[in-house]
C-alpha atoms as a PDB file:
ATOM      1  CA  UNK A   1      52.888 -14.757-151.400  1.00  0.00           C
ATOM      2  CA  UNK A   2      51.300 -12.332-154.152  1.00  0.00           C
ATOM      3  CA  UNK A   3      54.814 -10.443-154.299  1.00  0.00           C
ATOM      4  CA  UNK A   4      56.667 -13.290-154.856  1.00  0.00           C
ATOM      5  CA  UNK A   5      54.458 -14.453-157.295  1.00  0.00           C
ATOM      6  CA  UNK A   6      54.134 -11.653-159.676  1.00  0.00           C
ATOM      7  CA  UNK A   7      58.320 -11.289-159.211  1.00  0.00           C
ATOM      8  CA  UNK A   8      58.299 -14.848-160.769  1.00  0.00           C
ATOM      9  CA  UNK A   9      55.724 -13.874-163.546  1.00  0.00           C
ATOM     10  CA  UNK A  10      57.430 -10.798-164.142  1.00  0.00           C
ATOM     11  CA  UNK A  11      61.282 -12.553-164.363  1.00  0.00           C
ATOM     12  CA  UNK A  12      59.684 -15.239-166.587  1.00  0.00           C
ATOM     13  CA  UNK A  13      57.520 -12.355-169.393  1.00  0.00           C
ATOM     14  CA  UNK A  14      61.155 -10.390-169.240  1.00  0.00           C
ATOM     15  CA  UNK A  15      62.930 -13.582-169.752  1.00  0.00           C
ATOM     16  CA  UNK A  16      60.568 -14.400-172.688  1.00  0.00           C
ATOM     17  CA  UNK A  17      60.564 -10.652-174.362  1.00  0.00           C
ATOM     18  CA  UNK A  18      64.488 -10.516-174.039  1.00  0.00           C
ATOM     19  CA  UNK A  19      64.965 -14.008-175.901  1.00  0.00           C
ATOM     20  CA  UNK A  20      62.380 -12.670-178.104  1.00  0.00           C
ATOM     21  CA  UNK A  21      64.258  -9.404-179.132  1.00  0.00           C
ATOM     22  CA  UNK A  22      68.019 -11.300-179.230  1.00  0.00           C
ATOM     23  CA  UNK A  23      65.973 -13.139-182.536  1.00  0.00           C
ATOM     24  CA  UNK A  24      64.602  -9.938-183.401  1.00  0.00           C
ATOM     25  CA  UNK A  25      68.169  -8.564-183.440  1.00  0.00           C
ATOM     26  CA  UNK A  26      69.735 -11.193-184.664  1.00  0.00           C
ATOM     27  CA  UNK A  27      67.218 -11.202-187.911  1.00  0.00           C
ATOM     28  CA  UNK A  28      68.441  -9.832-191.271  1.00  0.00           C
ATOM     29  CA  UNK A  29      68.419  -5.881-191.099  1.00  0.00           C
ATOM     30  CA  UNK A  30      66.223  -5.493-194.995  1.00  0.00           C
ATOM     31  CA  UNK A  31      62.661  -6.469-194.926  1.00  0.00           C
ATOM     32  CA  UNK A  32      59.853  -6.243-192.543  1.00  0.00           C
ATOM     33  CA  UNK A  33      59.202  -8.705-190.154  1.00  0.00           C
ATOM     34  CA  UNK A  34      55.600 -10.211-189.125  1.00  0.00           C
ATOM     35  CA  UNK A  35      53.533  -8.976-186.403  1.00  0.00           C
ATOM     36  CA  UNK A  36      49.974  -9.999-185.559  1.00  0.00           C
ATOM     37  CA  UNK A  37      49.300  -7.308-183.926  1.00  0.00           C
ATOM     38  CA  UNK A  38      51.187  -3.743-184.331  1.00  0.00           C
ATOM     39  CA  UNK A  39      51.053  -0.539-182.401  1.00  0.00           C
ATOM     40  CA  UNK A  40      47.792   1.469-182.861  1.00  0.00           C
ATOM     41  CA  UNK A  41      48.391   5.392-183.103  1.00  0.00           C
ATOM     42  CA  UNK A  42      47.429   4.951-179.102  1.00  0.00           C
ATOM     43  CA  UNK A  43      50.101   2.614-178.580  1.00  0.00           C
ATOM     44  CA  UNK A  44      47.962  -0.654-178.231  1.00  0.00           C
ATOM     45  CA  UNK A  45      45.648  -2.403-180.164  1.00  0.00           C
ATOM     46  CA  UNK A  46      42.397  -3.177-178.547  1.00  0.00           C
ATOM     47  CA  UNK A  47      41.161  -7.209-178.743  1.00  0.00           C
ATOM     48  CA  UNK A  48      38.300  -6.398-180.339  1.00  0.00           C
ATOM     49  CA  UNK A  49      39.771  -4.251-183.039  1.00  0.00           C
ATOM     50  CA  UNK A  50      41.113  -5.438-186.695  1.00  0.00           C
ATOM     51  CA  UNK A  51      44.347  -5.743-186.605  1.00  0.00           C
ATOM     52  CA  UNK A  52      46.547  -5.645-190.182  1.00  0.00           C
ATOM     53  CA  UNK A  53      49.194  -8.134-190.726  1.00  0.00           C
ATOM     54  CA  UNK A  54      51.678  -5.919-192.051  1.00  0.00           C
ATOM     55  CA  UNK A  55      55.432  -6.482-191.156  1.00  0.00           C
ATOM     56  CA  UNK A  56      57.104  -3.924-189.278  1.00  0.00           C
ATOM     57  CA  UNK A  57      60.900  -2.694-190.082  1.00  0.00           C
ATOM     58  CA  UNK A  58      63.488  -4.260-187.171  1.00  0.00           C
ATOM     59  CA  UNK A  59      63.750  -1.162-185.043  1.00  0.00           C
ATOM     60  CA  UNK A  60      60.061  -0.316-185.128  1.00  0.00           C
ATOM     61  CA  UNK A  61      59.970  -4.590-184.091  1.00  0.00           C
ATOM     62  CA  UNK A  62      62.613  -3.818-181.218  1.00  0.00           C
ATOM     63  CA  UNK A  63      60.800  -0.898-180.207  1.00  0.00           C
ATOM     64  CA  UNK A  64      57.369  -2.707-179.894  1.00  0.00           C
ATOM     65  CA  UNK A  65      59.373  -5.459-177.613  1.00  0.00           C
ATOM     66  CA  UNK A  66      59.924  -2.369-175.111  1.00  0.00           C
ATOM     67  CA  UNK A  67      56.702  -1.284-175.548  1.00  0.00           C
ATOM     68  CA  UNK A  68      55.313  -4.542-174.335  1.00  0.00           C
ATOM     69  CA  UNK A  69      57.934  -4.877-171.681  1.00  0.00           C
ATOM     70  CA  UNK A  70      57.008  -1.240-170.352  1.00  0.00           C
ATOM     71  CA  UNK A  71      53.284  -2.526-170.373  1.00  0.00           C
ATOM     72  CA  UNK A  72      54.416  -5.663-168.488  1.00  0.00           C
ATOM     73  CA  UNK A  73      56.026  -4.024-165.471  1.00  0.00           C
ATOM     74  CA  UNK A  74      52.995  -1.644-165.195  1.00  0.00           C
ATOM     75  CA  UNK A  75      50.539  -4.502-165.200  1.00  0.00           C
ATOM     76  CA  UNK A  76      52.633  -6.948-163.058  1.00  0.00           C
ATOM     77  CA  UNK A  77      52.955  -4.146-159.922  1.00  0.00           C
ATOM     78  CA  UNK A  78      48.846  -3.289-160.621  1.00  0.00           C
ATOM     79  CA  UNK A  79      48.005  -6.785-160.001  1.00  0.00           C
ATOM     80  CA  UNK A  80      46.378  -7.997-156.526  1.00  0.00           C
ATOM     81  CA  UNK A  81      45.212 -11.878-155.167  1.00  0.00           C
ATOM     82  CA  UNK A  82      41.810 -10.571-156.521  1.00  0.00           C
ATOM     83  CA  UNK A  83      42.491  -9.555-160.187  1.00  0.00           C
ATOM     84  CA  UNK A  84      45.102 -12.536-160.964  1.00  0.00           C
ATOM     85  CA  UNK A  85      41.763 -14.804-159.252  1.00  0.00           C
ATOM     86  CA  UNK A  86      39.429 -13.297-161.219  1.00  0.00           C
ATOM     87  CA  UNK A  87      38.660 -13.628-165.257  1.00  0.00           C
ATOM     88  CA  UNK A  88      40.795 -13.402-168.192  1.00  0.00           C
ATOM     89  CA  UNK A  89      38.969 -10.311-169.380  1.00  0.00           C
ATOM     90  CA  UNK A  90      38.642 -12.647-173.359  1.00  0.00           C
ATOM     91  CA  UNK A  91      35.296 -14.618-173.778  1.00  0.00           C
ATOM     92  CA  UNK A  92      37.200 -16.998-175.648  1.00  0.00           C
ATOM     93  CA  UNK A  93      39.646 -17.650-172.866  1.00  0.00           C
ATOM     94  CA  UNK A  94      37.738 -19.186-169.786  1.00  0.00           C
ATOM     95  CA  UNK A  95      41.031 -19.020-167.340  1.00  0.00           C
ATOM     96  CA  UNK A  96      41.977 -17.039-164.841  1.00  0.00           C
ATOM     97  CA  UNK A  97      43.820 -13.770-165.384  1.00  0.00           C
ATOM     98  CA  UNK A  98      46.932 -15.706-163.577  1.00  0.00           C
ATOM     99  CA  UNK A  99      46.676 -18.401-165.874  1.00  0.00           C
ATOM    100  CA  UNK A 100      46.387 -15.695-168.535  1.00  0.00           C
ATOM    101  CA  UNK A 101      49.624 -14.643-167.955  1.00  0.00           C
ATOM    102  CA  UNK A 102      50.878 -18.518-168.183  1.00  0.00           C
ATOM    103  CA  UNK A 103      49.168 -18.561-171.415  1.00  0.00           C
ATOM    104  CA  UNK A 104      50.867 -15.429-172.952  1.00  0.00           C
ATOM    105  CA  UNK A 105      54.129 -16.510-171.576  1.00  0.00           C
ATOM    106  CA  UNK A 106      54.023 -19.929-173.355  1.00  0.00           C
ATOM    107  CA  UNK A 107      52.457 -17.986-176.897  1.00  0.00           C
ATOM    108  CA  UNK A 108      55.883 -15.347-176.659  1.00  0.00           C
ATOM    109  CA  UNK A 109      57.903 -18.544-176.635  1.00  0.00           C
ATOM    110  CA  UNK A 110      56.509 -20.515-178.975  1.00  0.00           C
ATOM    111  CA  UNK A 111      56.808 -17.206-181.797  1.00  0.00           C
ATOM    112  CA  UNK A 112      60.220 -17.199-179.938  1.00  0.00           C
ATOM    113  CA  UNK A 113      60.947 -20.860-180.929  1.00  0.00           C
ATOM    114  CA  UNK A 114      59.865 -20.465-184.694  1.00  0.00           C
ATOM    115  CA  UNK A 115      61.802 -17.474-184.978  1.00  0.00           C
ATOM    116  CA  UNK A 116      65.122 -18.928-183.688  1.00  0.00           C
ATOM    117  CA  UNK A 117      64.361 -22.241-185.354  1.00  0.00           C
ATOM    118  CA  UNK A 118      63.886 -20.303-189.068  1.00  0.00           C
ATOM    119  CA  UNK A 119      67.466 -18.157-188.200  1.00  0.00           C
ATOM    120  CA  UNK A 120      69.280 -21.304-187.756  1.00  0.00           C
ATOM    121  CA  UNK A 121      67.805 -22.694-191.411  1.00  0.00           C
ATOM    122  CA  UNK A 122      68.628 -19.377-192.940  1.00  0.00           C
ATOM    123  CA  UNK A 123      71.807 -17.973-191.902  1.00  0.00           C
ATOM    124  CA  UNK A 124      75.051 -20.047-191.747  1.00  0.00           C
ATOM    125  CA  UNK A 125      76.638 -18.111-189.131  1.00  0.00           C
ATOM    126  CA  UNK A 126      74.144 -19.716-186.547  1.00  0.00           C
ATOM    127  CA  UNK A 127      73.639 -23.035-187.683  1.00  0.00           C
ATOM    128  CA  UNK A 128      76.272 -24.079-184.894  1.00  0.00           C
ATOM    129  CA  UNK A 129      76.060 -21.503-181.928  1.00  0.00           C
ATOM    130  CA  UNK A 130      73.845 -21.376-178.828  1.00  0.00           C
ATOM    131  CA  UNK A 131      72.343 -18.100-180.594  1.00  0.00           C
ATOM    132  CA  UNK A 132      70.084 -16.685-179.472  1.00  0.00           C
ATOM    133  CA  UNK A 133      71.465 -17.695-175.797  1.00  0.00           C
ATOM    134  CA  UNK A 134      68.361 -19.198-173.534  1.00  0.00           C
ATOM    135  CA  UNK A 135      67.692 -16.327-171.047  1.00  0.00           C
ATOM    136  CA  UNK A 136      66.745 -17.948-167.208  1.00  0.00           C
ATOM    137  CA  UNK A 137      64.613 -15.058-165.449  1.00  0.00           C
ATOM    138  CA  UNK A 138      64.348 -11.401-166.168  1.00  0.00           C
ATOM    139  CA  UNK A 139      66.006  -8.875-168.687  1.00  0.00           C
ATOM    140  CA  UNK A 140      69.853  -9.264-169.026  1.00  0.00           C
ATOM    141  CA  UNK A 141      71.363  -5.990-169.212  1.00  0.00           C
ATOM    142  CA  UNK A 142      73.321  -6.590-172.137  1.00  0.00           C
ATOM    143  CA  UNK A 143      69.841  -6.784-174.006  1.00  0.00           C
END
């Protein structure tokens, strides 16, 4: 049952990131674009660290979304019955690490939602298309 679980996790954070980067993509190429929490020189930024909010250029953007999918795969096959049972690992977050990983699914979605929603006020060209297309369980391989 733990297997099938985290395949369903895993298919559902992939399905998130990839809807996530075909608004990323699909955003205007000049600017920066907001992120709460950029890549540290180590590649992560720690909870309990300060965290600018800086915008990042679009390919440094797309490359964080692989970053975080890379970091999802390795956690997904890492966890056991045990660690997605136990805590969150954030004081401010009394759920389960399972539920954790609910949480962070519905928080991608909801950035991906604004996102999509503020593309379809600014540019014309998607005012009228199913852009960005809903994505049903893992990463598409067009992505």
């Amino acid at each position: 049952m733990i297997e099938y679980l985290k395949t369903i996790l895993t298919g559902q954070f992939e399905a998130s990131l990839a809807m996530l980067n075909q608004c990323v993509r699909l955003s205007p190429t000049r600017g920066r674009l907001r992120a709460a929490r950029p890549p540290s020189p180590r590649g992560w930024t720690e909870p309990d660290e300060e965290a600018p909010r800086i915008g990042l250029p679009k390919d440094d953007t797309l490359g964080y979304v692989e970053v975080c999918r890379a970091k999802l795969l390795e956690t997904m096959a890492s966890e056991t019955a045990t660690s997605l049972e136990g805590p969150s690992g954030f004081s401010w977050l009394p759920i389960s690490r399972g539920e954790l990983h609910l949480y962070n699914i519905r928080h991608i979605q909801h950035h991906t939602g604004q996102m999509s929603a503020h593309l379809r006020r600014v540019d014309p060209a998607l005012k009228d298309t199913t852009a960005p297309q809903w994505v049903d369980t893992g990463w598409p391989k067009d992505a």
